[in-house]
Protein backbone atom coordinates (compact mmCIF):
# COMPACT_ATOMS: atom_id res chain seq x y z
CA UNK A 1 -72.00 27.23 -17.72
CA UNK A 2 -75.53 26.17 -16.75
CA UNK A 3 -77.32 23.57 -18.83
CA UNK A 4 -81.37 23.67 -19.09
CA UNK A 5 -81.03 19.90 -18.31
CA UNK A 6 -80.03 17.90 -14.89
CA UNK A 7 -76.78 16.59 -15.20
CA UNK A 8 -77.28 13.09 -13.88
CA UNK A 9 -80.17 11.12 -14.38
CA UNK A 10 -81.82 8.18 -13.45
CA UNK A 11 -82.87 4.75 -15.14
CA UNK A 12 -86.74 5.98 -15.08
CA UNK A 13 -86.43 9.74 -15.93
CA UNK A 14 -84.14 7.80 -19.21
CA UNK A 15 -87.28 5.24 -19.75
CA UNK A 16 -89.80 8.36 -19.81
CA UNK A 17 -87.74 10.33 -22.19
CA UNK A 18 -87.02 7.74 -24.99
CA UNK A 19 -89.76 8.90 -27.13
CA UNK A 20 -89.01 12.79 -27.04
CA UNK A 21 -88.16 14.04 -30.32
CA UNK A 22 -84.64 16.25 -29.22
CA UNK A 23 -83.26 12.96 -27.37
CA UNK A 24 -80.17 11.43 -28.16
CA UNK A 25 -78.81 8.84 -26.44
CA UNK A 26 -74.72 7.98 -27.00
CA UNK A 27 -73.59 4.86 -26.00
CA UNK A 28 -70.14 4.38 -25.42
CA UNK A 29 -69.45 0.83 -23.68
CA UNK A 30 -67.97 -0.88 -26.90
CA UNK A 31 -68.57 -1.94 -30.23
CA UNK A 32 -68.89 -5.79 -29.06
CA UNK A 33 -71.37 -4.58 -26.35
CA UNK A 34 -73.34 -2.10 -28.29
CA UNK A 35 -73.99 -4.55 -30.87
CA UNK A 36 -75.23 -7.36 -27.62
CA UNK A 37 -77.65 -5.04 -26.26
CA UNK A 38 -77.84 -1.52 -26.12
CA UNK A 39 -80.37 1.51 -24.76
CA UNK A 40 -83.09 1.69 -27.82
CA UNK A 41 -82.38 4.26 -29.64
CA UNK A 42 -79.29 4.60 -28.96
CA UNK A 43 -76.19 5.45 -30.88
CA UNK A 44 -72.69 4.27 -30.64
CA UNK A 45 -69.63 6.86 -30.24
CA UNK A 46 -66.55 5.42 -29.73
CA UNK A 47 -64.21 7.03 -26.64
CA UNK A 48 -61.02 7.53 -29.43
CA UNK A 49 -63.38 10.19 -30.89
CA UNK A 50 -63.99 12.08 -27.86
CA UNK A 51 -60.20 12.74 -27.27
CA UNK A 52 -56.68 13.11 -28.43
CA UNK A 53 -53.52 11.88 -27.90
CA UNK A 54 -49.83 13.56 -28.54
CA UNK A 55 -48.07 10.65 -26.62
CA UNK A 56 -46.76 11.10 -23.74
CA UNK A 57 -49.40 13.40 -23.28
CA UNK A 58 -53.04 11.82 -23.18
CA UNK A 59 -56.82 12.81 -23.37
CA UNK A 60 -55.90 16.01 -24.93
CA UNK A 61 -59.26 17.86 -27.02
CA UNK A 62 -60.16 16.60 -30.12
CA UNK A 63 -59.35 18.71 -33.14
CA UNK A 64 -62.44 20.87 -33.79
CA UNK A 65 -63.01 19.89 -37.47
CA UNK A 66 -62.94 16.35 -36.11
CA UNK A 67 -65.29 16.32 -33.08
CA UNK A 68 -67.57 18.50 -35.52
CA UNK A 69 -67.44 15.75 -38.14
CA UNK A 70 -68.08 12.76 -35.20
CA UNK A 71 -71.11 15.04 -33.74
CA UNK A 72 -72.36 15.73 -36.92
CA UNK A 73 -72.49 12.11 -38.20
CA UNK A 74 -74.31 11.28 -35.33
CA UNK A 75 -77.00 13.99 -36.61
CA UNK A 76 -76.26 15.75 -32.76
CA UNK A 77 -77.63 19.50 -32.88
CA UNK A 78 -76.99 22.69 -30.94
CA UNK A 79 -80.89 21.51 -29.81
CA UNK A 80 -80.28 17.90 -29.13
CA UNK A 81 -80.82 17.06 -25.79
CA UNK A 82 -77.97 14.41 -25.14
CA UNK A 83 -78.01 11.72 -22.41
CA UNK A 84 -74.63 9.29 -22.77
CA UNK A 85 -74.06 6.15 -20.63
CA UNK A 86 -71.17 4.08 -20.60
CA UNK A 87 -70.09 0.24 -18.95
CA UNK A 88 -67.25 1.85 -16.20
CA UNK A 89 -69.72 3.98 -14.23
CA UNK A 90 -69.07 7.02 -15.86
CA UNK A 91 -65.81 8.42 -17.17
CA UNK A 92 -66.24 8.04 -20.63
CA UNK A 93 -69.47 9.43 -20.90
CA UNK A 94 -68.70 12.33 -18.68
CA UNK A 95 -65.41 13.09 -20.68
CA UNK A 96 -68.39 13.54 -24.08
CA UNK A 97 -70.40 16.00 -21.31
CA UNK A 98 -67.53 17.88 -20.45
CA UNK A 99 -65.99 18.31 -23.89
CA UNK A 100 -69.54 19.38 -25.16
CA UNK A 101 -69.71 22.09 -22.37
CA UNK A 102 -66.44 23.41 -23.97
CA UNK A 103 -68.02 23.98 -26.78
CA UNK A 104 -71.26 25.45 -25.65
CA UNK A 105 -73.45 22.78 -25.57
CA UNK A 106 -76.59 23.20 -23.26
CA UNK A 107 -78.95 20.23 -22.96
CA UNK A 108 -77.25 16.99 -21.94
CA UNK A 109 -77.01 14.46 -19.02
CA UNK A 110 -75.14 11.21 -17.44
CA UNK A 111 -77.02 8.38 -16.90
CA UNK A 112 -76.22 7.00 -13.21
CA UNK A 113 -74.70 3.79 -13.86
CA UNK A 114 -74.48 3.31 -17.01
CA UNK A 115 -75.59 0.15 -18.63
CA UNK A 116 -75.23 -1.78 -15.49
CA UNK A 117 -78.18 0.41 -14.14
CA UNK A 118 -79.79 0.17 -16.59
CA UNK A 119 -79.65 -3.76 -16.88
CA UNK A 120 -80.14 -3.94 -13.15
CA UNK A 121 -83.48 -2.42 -13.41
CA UNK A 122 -84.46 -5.08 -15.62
CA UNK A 123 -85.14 -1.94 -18.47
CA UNK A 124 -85.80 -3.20 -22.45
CA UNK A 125 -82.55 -3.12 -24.55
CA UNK A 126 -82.24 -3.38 -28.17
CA UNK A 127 -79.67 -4.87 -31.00
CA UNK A 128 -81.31 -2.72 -33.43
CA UNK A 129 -78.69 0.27 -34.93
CA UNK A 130 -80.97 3.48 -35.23
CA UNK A 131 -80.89 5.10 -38.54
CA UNK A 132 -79.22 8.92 -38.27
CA UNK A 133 -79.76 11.97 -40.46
CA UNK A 134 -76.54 13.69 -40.69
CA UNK A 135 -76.61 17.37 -39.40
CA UNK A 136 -74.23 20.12 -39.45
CA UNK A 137 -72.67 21.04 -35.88
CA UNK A 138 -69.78 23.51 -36.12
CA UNK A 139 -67.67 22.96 -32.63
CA UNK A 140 -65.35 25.92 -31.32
CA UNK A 141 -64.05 25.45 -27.66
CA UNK A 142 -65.02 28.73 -26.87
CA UNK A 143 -66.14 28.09 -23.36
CA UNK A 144 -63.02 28.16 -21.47
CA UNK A 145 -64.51 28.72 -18.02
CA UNK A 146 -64.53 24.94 -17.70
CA UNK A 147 -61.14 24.55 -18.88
CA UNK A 148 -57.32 25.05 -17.54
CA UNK A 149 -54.17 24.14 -18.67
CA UNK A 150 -50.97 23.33 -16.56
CA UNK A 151 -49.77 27.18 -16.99
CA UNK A 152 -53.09 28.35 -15.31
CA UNK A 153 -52.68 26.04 -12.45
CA UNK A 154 -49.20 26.83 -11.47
CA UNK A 155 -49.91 30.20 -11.36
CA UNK A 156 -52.29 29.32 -8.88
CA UNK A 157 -50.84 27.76 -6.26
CA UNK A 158 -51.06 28.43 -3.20
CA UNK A 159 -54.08 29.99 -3.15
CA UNK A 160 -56.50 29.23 -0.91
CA UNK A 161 -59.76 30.03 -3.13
CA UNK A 162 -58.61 27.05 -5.48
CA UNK A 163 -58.92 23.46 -5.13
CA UNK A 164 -56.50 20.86 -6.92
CA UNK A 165 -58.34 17.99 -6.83
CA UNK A 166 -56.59 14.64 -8.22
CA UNK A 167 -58.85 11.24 -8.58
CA UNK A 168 -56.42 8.94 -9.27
CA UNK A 169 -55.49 6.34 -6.99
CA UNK A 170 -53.64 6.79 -4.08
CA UNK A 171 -51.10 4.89 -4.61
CA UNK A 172 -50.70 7.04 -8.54
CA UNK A 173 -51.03 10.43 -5.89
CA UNK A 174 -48.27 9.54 -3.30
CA UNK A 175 -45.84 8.55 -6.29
CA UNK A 176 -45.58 4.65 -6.04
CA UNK A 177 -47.46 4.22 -9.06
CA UNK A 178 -45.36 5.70 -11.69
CA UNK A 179 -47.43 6.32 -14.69
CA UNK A 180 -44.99 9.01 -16.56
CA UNK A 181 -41.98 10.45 -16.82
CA UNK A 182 -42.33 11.40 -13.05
CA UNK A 183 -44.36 10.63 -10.05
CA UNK A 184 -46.38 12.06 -7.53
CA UNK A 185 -48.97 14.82 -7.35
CA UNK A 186 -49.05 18.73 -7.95
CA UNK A 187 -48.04 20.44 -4.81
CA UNK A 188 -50.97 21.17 -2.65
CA UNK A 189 -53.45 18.95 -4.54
CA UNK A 190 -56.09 16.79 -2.40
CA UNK A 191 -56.96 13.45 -3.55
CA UNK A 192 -60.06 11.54 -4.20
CA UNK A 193 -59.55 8.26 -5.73
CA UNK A 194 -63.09 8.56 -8.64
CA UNK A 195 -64.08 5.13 -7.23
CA UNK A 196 -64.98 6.15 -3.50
CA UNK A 197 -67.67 8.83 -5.40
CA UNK A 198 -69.41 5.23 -6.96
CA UNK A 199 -71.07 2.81 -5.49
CA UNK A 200 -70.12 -0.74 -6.74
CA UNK A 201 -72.98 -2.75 -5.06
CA UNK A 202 -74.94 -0.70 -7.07
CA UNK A 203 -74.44 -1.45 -10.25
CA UNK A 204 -71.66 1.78 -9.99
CA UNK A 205 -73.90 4.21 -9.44
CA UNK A 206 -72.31 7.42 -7.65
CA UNK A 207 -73.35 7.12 -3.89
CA UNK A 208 -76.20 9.64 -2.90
CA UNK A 209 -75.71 13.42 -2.64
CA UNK A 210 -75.14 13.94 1.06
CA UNK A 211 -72.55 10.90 0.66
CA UNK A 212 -70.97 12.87 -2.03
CA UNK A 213 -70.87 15.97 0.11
CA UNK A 214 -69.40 14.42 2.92
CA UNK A 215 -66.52 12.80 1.03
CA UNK A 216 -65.95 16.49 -0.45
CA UNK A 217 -66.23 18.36 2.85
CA UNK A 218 -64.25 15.86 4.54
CA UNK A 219 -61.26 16.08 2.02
CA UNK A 220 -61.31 19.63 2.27
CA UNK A 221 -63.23 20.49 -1.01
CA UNK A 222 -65.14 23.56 -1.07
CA UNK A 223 -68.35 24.77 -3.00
CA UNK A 224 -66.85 28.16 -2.35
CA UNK A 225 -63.62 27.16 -4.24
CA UNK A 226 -62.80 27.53 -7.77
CA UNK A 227 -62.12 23.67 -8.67
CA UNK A 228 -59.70 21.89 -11.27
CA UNK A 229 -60.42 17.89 -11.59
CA UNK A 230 -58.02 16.44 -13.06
CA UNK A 231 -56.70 12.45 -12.96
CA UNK A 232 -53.89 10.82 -15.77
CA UNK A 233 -55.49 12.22 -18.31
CA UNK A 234 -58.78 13.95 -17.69
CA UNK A 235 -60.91 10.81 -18.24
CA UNK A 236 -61.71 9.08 -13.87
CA UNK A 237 -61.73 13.42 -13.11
CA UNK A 238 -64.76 13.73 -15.69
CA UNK A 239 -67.07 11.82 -13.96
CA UNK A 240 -65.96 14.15 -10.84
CA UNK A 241 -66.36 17.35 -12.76
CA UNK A 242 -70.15 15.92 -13.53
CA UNK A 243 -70.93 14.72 -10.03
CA UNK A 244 -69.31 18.62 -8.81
CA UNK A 245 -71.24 20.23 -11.14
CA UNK A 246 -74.82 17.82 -10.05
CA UNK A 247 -73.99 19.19 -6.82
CA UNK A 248 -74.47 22.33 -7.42
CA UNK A 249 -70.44 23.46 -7.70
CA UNK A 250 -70.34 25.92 -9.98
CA UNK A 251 -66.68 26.79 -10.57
CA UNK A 252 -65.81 23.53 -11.85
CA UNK A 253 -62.59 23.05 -14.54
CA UNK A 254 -60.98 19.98 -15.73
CA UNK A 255 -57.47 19.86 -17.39
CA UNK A 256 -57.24 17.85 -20.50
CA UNK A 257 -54.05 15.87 -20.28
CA UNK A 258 -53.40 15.88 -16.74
CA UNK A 259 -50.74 14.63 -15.31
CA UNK A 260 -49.52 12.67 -18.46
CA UNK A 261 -49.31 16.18 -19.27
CA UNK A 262 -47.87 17.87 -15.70
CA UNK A 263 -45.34 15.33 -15.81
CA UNK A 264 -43.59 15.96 -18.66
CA UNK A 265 -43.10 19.60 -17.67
CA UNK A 266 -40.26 20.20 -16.60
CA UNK A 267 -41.45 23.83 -15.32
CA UNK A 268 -44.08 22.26 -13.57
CA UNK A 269 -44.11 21.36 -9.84
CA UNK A 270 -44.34 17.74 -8.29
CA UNK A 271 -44.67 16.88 -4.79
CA UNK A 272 -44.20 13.40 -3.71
């Protein structure tokens, strides 16, 4: 998919926009947060309605009549251009991004940093809630190039044109944090813990582009591969599919579910 926005932005190309009639822009730090200080203008969407969860399985996709009805109240458009910002650096928002490329969506962005950025740069913040006309958005996840499940990637091991890249910790990758029914990593994966892409000195923005690509190339990621982000449950690997997909990757997937998911397949691979 290719959007007709850039899919990170900064604290002053944010500023400049906040007037522009298609802008939306979705906060999701917290309700206790959001009603301290927020972006002006901006609405509140809480993470639970981004995802779902059939425990032990997490961060599945929201049922389509649901995510139409939480996109809708929020009077969000086929048209609305949609910039979201969260308080972790990231994965929150990006999970939103990602699960509105899956259904098609074309105009929306991260903002680097989040509310930490944006607070760092001494930008104006509001208490104020925004009134909202409610719209009509009908959701399908019809875009599945940007989607696999645990099937698709075990039938793809082993081969060398795909990359398995896991952004949990380490310590979650080699097995001695045990998180499910089982632990460790799917055979053949390469691991980038989501925090080494940020920079916490600043205010968790992700570190600059040729940082990014050297962390990538280094690991052994590819542009040239097809690549499937994935973390526990789809949420730290968002913010990796976004900063891929910034870069300029264009066969970028993420698996909703994860390894909450992997693990509890009993088909399913793990390597230790």
């Amino acid at each position: 998919m290719s959007i007709d926005t850039a899919w990170i932005i900064d604290t002053d190309t944010l500023e400049k926009k906040l007037n522009d009639k298609d802008l939306l822009v979705v906060d999701m730090t917290s309700e206790s947060i959001y009603s301290q200080l927020h972006i002006p203008g901006a609405v509140f969407l809480n993470y639970a309605n981004v995802i779902r969860h059939a425990p032990p399985v997490f961060g599945l996709l929201p049922e389509t009549e649901a995510f139409s009805q939480t996109l809708s109240s929020l009077g969000i458009t086929p048209d609305t251009y949609i910039v979201a910002y969260d308080d972790e650096g990231g994965g929150k928002a990006s999970r939103l991004l990602w699960t509105m490329a899956i259904a098609g969506h074309k105009k929306m962005s991260l903002l680097d940093g989040g509310i930490h950025a944006w607070l760092a740069d001494k930008k104006s913040v509001s208490t104020e809630t925004p009134s909202v006309e409610a719209s009509n958005y009908p959701v399908s996840f019809d875009n599945t190039s940007e989607i696999v499940d645990a099937d698709y990637i075990k039938s793809q091991l082993g081969q060398r044109n795909v990359c398995i890249l896991d952004t949990r910790s380490e310590n979650e990758f080699i097995g001695t944090d045990k998180r499910a029914s089982r632990a460790g990593h799917i055979p053949g994966a390469i691991n980038i813990d989501w925090t080494d892409i940020k920079n916490a000195e600043n205010a968790q923005r992700l570190k600059p582009q040729e940082a990014l690509k050297e962390i990538l190339a280094s690991s052994g990621v590819s542009a040239e591969q097809e690549i499937i982000t994935h973390c526990h449950s789809h949420h730290r690997s968002a913010l990796m599919y976004v900063a891929l997909k910034s870069l300029g990757y264009n066969s970028v997937k993420g698996y909703p579910g994860s390894w909450s998911d992997w693990a509890e397949r009993s088909d399913m691979p793990v390597e230790v």
